[in-house]
N, C-alpha and C. Protein backbone atom coordinates (compact mmCIF):
# COMPACT_ATOMS: atom_id res chain seq x y z
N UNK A 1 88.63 -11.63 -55.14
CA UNK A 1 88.43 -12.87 -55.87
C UNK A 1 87.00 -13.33 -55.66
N UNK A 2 86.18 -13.42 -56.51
CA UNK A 2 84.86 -14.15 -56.46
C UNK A 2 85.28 -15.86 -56.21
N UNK A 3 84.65 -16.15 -55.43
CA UNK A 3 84.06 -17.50 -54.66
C UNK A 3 82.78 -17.88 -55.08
N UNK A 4 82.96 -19.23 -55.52
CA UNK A 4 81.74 -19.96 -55.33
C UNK A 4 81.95 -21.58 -55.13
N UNK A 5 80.83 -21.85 -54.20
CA UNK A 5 81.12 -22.85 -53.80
C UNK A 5 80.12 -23.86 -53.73
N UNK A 6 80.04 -25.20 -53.91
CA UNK A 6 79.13 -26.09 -54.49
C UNK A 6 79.41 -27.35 -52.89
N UNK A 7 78.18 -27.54 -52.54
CA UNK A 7 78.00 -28.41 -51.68
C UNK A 7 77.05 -29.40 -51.83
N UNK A 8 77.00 -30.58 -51.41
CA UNK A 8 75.97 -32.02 -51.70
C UNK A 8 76.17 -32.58 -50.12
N UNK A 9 74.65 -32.96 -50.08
CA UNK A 9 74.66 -33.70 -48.85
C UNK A 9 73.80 -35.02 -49.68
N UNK A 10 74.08 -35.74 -48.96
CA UNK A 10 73.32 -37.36 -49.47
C UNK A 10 72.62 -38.07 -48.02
N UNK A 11 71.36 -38.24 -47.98
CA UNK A 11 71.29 -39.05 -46.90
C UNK A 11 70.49 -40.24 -47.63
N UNK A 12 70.81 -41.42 -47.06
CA UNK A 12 69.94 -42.85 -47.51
C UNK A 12 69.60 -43.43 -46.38
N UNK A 13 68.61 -43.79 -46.24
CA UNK A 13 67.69 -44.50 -45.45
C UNK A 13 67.02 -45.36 -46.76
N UNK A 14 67.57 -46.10 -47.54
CA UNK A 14 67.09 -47.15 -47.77
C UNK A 14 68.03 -48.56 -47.61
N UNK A 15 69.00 -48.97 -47.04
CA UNK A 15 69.07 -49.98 -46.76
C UNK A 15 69.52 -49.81 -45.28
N UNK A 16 69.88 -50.93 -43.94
CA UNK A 16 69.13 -50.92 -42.78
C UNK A 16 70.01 -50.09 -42.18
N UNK A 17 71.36 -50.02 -42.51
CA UNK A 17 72.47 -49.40 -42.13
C UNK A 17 72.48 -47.80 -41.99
N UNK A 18 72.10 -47.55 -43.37
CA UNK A 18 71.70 -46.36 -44.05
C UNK A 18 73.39 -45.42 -43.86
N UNK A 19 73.27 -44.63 -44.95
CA UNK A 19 74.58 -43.75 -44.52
C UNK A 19 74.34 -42.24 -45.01
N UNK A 20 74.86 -41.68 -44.55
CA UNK A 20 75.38 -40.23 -45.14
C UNK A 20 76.26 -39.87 -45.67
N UNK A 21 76.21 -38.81 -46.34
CA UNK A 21 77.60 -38.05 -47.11
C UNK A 21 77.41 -36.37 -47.67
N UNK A 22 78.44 -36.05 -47.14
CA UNK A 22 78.84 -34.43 -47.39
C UNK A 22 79.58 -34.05 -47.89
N UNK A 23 80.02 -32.64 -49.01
CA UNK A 23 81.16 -32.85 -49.50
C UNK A 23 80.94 -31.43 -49.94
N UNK A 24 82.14 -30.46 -50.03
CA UNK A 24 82.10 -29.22 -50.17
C UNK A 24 83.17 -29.01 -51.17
N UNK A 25 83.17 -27.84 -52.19
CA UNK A 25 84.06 -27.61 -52.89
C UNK A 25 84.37 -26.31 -53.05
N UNK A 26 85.28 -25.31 -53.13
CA UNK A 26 85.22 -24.11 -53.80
C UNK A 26 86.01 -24.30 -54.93
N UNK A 27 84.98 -23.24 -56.29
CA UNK A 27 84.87 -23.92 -57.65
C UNK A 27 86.08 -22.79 -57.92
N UNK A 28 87.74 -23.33 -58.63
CA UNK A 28 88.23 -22.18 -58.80
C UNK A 28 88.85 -22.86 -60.70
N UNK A 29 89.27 -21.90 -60.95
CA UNK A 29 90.01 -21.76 -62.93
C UNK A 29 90.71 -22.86 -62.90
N UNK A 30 90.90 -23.53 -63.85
CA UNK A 30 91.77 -24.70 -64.16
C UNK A 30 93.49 -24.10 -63.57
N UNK A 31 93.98 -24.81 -62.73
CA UNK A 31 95.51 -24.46 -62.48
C UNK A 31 95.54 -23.00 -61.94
N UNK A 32 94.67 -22.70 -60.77
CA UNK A 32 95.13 -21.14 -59.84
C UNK A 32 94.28 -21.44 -58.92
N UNK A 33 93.85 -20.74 -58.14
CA UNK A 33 93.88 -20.19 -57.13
C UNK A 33 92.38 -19.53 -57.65
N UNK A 34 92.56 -18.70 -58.18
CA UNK A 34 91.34 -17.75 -58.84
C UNK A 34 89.72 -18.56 -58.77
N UNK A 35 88.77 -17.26 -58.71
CA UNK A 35 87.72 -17.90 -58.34
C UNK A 35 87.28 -17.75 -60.03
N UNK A 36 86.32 -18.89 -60.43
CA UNK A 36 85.14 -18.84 -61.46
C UNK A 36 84.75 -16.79 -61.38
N UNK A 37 84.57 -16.43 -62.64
CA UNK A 37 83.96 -15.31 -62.85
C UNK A 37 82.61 -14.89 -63.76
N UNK A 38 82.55 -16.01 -64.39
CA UNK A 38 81.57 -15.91 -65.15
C UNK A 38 80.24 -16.89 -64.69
N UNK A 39 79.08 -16.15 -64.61
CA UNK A 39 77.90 -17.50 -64.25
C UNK A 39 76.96 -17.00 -64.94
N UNK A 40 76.12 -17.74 -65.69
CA UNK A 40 74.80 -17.77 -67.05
C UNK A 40 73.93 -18.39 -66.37
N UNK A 41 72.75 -18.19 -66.14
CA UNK A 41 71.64 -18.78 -65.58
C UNK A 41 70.85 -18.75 -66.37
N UNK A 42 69.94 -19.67 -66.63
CA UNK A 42 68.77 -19.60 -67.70
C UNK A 42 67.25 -20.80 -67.46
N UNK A 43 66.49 -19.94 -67.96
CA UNK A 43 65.22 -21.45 -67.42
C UNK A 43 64.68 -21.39 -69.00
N UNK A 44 64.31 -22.65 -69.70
CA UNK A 44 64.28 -22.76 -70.75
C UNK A 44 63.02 -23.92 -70.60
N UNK A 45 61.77 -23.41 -71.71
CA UNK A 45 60.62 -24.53 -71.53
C UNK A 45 60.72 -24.78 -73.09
N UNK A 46 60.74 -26.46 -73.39
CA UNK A 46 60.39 -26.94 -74.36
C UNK A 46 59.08 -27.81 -74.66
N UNK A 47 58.62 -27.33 -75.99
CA UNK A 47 57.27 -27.97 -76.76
C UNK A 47 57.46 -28.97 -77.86
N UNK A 48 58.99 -29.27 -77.69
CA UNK A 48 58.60 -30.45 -78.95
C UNK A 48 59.38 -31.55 -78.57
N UNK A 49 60.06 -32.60 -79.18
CA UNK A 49 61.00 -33.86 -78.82
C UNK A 49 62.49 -33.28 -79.34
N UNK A 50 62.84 -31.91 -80.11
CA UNK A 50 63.77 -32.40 -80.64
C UNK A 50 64.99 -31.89 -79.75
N UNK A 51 66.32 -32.45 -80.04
CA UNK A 51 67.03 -32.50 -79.73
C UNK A 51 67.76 -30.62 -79.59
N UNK A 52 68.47 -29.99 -78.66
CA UNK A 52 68.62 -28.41 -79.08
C UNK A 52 70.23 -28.52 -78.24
N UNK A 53 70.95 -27.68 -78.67
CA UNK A 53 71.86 -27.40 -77.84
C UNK A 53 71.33 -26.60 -76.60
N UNK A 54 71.46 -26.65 -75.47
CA UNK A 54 71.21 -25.90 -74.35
C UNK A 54 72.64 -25.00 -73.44
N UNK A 55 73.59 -25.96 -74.15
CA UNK A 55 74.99 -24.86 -73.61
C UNK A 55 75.79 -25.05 -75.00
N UNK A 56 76.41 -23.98 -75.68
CA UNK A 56 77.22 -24.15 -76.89
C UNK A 56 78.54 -24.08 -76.68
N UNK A 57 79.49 -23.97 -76.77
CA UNK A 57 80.52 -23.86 -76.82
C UNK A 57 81.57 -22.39 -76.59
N UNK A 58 80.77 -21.77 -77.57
CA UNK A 58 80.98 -20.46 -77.77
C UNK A 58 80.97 -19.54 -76.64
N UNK A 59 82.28 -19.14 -76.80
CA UNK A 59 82.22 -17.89 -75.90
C UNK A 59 82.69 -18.78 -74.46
N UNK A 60 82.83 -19.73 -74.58
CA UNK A 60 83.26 -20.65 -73.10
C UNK A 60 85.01 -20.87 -73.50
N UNK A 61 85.87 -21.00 -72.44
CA UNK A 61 87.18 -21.31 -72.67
C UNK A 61 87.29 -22.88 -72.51
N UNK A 62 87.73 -23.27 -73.45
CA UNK A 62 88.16 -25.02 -73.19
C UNK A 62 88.88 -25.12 -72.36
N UNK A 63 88.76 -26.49 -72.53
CA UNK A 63 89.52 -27.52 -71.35
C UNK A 63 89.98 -26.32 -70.12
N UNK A 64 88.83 -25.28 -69.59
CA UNK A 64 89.34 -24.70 -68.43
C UNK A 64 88.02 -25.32 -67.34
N UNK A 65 88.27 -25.10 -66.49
CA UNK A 65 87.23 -25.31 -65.09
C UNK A 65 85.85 -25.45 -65.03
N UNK A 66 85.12 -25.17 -66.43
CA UNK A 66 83.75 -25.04 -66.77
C UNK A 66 82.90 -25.92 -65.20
N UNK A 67 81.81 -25.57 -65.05
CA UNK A 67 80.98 -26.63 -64.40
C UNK A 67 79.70 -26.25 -64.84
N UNK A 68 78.69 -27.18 -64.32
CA UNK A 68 77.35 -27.22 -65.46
C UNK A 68 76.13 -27.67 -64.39
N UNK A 69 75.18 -27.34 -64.07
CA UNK A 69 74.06 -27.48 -63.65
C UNK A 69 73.28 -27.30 -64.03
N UNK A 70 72.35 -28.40 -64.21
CA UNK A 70 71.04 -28.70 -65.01
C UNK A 70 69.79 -29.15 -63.82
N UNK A 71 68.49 -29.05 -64.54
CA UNK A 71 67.51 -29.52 -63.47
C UNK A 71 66.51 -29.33 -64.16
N UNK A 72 66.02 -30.67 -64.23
CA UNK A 72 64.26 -30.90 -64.81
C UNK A 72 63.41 -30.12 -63.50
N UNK A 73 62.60 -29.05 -63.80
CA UNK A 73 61.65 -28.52 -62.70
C UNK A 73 60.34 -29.05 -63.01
N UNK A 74 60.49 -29.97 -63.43
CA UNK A 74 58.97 -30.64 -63.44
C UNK A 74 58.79 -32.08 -62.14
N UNK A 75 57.74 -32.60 -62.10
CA UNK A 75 57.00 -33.24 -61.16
C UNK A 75 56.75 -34.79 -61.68
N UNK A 76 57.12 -34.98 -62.91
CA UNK A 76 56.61 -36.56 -63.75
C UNK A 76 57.63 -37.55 -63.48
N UNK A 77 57.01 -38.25 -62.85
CA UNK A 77 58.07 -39.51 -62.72
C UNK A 77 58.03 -40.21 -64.49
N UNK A 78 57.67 -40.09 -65.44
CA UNK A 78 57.48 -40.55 -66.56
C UNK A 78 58.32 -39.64 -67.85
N UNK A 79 58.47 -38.13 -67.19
CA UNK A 79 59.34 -37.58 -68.22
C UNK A 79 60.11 -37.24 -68.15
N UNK A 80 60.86 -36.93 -69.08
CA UNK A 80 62.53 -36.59 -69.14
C UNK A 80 63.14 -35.92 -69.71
N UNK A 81 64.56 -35.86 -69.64
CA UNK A 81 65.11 -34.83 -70.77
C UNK A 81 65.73 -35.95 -70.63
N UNK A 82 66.69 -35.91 -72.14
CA UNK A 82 68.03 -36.33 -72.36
C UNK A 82 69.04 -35.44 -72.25
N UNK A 83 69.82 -35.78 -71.58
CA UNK A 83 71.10 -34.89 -71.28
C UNK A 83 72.19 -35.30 -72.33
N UNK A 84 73.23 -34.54 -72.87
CA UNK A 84 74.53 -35.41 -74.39
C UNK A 84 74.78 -34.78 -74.08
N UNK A 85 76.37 -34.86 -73.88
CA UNK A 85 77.68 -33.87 -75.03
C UNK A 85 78.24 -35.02 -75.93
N UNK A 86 78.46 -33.37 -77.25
CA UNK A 86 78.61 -34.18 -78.05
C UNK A 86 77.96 -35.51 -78.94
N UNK A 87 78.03 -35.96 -79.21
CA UNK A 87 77.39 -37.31 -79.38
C UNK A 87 76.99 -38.34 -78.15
N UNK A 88 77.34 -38.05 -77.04
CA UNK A 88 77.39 -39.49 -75.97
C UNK A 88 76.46 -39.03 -75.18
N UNK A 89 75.40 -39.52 -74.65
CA UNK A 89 74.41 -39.40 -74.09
C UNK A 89 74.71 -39.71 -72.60
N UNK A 90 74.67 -38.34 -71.63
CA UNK A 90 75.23 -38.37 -70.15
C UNK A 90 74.17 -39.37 -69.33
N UNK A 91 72.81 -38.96 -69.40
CA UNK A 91 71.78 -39.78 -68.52
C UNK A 91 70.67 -39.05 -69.25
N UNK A 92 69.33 -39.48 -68.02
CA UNK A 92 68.15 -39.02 -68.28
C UNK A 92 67.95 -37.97 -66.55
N UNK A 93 67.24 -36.89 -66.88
CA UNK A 93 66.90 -36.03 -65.90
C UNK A 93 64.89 -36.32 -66.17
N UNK A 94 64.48 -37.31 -64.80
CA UNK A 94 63.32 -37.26 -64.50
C UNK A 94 62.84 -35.77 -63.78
N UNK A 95 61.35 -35.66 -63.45
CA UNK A 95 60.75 -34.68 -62.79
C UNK A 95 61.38 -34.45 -61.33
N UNK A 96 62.70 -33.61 -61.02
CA UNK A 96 63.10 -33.36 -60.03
C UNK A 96 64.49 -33.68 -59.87
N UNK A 97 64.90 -34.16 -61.07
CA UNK A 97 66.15 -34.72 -61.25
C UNK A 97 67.22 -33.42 -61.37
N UNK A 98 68.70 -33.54 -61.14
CA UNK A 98 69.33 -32.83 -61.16
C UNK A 98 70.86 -33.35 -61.53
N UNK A 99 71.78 -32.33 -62.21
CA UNK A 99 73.21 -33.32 -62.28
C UNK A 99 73.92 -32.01 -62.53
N UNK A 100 75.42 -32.12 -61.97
CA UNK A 100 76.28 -30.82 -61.67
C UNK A 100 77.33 -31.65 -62.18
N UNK A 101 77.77 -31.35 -63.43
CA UNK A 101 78.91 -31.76 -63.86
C UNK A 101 79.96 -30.96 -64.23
N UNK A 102 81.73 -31.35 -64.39
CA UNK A 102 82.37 -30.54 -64.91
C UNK A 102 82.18 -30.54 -66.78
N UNK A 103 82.62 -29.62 -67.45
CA UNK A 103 82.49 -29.37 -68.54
C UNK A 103 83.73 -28.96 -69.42
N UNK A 104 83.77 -29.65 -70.66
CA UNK A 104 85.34 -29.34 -71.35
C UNK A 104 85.18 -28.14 -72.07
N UNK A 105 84.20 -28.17 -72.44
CA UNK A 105 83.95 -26.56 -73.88
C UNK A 105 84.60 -26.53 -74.68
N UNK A 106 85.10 -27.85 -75.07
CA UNK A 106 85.75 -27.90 -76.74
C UNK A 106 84.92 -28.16 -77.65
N UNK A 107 85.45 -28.21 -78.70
CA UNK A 107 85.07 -27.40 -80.16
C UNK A 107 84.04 -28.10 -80.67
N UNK A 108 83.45 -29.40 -79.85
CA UNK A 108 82.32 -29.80 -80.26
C UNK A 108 81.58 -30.52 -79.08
N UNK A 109 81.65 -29.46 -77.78
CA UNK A 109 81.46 -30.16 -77.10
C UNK A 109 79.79 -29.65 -76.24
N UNK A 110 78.85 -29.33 -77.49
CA UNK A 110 78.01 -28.82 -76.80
C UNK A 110 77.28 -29.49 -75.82
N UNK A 111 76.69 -28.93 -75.25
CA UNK A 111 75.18 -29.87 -73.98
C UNK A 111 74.10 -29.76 -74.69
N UNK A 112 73.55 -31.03 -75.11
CA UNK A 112 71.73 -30.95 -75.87
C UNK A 112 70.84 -31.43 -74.76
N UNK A 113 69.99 -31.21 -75.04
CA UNK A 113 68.94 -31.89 -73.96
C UNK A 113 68.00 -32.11 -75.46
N UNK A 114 67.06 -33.06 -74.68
CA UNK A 114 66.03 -33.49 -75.73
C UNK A 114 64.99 -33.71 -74.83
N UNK A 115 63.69 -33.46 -74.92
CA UNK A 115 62.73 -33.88 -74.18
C UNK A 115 61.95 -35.09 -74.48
N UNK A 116 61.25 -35.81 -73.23
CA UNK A 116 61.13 -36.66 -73.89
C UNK A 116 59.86 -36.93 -74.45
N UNK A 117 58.90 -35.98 -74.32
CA UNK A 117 57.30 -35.61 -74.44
C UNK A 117 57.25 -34.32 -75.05
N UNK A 118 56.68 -33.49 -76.01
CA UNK A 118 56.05 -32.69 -76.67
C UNK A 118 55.39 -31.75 -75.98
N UNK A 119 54.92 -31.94 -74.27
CA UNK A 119 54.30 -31.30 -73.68
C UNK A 119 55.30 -30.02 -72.83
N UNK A 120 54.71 -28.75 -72.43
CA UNK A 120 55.77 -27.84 -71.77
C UNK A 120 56.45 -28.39 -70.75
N UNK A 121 57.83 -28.55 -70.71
CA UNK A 121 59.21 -29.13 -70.16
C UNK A 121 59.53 -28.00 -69.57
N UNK A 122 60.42 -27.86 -68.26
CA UNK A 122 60.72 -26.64 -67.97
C UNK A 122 62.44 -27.20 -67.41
N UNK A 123 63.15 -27.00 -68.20
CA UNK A 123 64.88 -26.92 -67.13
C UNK A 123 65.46 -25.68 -67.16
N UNK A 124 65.91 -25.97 -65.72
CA UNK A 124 67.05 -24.78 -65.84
C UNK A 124 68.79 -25.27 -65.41
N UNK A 125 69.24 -23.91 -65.94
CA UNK A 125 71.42 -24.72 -66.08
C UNK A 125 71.61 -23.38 -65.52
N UNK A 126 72.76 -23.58 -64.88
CA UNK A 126 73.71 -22.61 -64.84
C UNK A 126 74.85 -22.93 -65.40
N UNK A 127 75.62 -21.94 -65.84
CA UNK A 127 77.69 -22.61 -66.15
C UNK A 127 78.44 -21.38 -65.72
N UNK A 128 79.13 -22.37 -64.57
CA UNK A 128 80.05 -21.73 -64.12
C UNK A 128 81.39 -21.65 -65.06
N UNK A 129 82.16 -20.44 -65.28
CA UNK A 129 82.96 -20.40 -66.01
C UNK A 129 84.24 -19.88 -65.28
């Protein structure tokens, strides 16, 4: 069985208390046991504003276990991508920003990113399937 497994640590030192947090997962198929088998990696640079699908649908199984990692590899506190599925706009990914979400992969449920500057953008995703 392939394993994979997704971990986050959080530390804050900004208020006086400050706290931590850890949290581990192994990523398995909607309803088993079974590990994820499929993983797509890709680094993708954009030159214009418009809007693109960056994960489609296709070829992904719905409403199963999908997960999704994205990451602006740039350095600008000023630029961004837009992250959507679908129509609904998830957040903004600044220079260093990152977001690991689960994913439905229904029938219109692509991931767009949009940049938010014209200048070379660089993200990269993986999807775990």
């Amino acid at each position: 069985m392939a394993t994979t497994t997704a971990t986050i640590n959080i530390l804050n030192d900004v208020t006086e208390t400050g706290f931590s947090f850890s949290d581990t997962s192994t990523l398995t198929k909607a309803g088993n046991e079974t590990g994820l088998d499929t993983v797509i990696s890709a680094t993708k640079t954009f030159t214009s504003t418009s809007a693109v699908n960056l994960v489609a649908v296709a070829g992904f199984t719905a409403e199963a276990a999908n997960k999704v990692y994205i990451a602006n590899t740039g350095e600008s506190s000023t630029e961004y991508f837009t992250i959507g599925i679908e129509s609904e706009e998830v957040g903004r990914l600044y220079g260093g920003d990152w977001m690991f979400i689960p994913w439905d992969a229904n029938t219109s449920d692509n991931i767009t990113i949009t940049p938010s500057v014209a200048t070379a953008m660089t993200a990269e995703y993986i999807v775990f399937s």
